[in-house]
N, C-alpha and C. Protein backbone atom coordinates (compact mmCIF):
# COMPACT_ATOMS: atom_id res chain seq x y z
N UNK A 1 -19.03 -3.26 -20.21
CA UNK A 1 -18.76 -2.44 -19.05
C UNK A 1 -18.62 -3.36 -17.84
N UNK A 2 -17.40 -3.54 -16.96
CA UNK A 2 -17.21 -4.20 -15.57
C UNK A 2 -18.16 -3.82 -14.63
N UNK A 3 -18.56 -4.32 -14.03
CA UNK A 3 -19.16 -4.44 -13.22
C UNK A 3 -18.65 -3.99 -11.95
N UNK A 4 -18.85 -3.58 -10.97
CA UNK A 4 -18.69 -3.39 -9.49
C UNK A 4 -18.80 -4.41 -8.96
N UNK A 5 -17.94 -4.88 -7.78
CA UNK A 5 -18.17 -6.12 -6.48
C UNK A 5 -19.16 -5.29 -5.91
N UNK A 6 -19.79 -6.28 -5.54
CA UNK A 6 -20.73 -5.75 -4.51
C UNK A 6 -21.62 -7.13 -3.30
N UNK A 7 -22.04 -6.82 -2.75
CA UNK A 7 -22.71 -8.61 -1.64
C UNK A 7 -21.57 -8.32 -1.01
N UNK A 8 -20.32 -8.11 -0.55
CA UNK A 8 -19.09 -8.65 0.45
C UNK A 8 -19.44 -7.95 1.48
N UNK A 9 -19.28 -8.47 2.78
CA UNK A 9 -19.19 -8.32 3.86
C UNK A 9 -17.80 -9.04 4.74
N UNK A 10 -17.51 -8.78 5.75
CA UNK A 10 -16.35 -9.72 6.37
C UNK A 10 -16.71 -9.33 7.72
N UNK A 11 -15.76 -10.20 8.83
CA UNK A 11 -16.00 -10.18 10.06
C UNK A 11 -14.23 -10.51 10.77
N UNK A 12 -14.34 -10.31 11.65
CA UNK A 12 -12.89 -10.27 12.10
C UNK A 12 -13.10 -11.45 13.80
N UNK A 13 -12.80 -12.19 14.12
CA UNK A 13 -12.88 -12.71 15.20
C UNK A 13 -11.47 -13.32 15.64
N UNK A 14 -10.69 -12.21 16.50
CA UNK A 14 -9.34 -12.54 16.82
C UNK A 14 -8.66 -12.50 15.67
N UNK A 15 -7.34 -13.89 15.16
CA UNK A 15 -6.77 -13.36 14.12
C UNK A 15 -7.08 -13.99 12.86
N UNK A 16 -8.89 -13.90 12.71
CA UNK A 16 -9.65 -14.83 12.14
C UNK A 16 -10.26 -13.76 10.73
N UNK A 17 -10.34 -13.67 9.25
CA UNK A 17 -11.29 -12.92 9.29
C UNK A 17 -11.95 -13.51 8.46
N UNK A 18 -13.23 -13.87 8.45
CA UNK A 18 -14.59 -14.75 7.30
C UNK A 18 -14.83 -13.21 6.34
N UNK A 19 -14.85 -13.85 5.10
CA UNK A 19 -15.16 -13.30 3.90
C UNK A 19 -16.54 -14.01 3.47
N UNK A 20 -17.62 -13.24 3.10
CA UNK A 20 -18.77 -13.78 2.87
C UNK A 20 -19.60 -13.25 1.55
N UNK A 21 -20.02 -13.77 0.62
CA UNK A 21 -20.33 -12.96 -0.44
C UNK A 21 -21.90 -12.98 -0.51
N UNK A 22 -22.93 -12.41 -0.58
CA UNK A 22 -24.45 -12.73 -0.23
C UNK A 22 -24.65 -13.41 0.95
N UNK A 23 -23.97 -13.79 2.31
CA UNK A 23 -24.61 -14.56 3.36
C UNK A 23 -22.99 -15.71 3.17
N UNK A 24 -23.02 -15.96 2.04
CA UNK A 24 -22.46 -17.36 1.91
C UNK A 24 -21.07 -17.46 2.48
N UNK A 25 -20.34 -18.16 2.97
CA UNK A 25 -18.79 -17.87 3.50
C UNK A 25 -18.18 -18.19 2.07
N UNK A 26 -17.12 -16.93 1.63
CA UNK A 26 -16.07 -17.35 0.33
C UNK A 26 -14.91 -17.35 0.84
N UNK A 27 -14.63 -17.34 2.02
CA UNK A 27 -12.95 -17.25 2.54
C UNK A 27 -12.48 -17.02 3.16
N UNK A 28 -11.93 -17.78 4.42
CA UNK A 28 -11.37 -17.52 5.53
C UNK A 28 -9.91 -17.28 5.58
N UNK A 29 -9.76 -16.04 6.01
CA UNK A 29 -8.08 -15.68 6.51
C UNK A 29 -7.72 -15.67 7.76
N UNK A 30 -6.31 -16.34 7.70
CA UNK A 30 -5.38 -16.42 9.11
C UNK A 30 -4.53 -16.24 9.13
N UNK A 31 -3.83 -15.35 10.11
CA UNK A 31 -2.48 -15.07 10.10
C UNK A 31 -1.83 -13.32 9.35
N UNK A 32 -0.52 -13.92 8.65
CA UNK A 32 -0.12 -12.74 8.10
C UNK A 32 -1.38 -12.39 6.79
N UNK A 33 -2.23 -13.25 6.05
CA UNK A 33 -3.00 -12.93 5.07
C UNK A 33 -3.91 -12.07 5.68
N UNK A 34 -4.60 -12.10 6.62
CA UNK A 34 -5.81 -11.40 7.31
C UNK A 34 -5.31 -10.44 7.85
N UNK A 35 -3.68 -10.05 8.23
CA UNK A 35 -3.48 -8.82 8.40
C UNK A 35 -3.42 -7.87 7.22
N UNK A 36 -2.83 -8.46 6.38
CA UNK A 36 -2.31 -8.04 4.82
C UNK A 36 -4.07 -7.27 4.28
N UNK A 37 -4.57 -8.37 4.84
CA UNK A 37 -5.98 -8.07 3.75
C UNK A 37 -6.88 -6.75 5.09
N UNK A 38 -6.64 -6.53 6.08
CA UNK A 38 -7.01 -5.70 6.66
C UNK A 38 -6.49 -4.09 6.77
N UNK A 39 -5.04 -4.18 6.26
CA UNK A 39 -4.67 -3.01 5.99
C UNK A 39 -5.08 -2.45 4.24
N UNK A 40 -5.68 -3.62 3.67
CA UNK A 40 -6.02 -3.50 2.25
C UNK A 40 -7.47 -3.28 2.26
N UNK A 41 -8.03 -3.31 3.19
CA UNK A 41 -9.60 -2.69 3.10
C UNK A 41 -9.38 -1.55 3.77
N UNK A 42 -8.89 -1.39 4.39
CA UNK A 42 -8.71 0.38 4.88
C UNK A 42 -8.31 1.62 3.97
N UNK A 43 -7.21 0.91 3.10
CA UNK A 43 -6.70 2.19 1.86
C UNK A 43 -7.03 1.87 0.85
N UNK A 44 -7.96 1.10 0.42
CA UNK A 44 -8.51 0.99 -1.10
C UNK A 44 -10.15 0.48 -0.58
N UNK A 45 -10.78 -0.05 -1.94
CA UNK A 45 -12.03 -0.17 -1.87
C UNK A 45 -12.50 -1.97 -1.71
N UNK A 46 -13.03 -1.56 0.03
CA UNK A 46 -13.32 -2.78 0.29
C UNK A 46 -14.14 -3.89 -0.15
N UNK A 47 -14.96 -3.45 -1.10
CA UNK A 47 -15.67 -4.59 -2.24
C UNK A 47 -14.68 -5.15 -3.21
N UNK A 48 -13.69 -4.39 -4.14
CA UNK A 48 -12.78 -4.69 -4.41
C UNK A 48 -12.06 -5.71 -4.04
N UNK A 49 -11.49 -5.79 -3.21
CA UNK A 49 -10.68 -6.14 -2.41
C UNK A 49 -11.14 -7.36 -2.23
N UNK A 50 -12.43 -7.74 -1.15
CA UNK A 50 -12.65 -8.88 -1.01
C UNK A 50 -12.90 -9.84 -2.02
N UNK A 51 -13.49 -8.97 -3.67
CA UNK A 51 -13.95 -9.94 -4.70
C UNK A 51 -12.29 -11.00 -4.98
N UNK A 52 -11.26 -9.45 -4.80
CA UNK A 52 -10.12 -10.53 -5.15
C UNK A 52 -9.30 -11.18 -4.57
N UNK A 53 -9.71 -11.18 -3.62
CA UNK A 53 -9.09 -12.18 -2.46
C UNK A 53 -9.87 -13.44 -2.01
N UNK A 54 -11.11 -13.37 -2.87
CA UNK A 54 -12.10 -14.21 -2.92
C UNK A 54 -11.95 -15.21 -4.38
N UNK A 55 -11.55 -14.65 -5.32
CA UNK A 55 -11.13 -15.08 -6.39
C UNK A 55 -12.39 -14.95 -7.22
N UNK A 56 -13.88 -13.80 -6.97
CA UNK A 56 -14.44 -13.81 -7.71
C UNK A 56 -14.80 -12.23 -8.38
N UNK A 57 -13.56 -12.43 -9.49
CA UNK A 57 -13.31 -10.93 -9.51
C UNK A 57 -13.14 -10.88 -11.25
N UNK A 58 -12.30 -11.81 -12.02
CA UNK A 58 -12.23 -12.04 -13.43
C UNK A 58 -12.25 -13.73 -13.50
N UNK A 59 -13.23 -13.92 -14.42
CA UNK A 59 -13.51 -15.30 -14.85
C UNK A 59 -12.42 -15.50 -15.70
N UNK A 60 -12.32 -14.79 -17.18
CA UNK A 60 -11.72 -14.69 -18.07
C UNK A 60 -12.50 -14.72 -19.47
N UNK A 61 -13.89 -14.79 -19.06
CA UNK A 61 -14.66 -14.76 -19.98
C UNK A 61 -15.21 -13.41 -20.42
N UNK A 62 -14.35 -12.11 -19.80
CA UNK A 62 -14.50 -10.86 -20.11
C UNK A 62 -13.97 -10.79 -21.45
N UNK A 63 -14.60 -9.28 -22.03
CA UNK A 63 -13.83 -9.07 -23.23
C UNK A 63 -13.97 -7.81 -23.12
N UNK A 64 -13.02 -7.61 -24.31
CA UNK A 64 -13.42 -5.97 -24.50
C UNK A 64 -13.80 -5.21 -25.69
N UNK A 65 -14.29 -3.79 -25.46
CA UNK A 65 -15.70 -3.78 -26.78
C UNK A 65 -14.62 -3.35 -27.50
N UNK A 66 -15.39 -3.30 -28.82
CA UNK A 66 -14.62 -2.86 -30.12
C UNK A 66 -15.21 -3.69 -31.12
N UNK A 67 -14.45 -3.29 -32.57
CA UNK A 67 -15.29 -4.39 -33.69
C UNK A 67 -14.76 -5.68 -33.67
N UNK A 68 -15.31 -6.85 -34.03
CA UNK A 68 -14.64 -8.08 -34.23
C UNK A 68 -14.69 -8.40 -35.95
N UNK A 69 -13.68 -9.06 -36.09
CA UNK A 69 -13.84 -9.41 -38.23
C UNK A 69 -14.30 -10.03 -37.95
């Protein structure tokens, strides 16, 4: 079962915005990205969002259930 993002917070300072995951900074946007990513926390789900714009969202070490031979 996936998990939910969850810890993200962000901050906006001018055309600045810090992405932070538990306290920690994961990513600063500038420019057209931080607009892009501000109209993308408004119409979808902003934990979401930041995990994947953060890049911590699929490792690739997911799987999915079912039987294995």
């Amino acid at each position: 079962m996936a998990r939910i993002p969850s810890g993200f917070e962000f901050t906006v300072a001018g055309e600045q915005v810090e992405i932070r995951h538990h306290g920690r900074r994961a990513a600063t946007l500038r420019g057209p990205a931080a607009r892009r990513f501000l109209v993308d926390v408004e119409t979808r789900d902003p934990q979401q969002v930041m995990a994947r714009v953060t890049g911590n969202y699929k490792h690739g070490n997911e799987r999915k259930g079912g039987r294995r031979p």
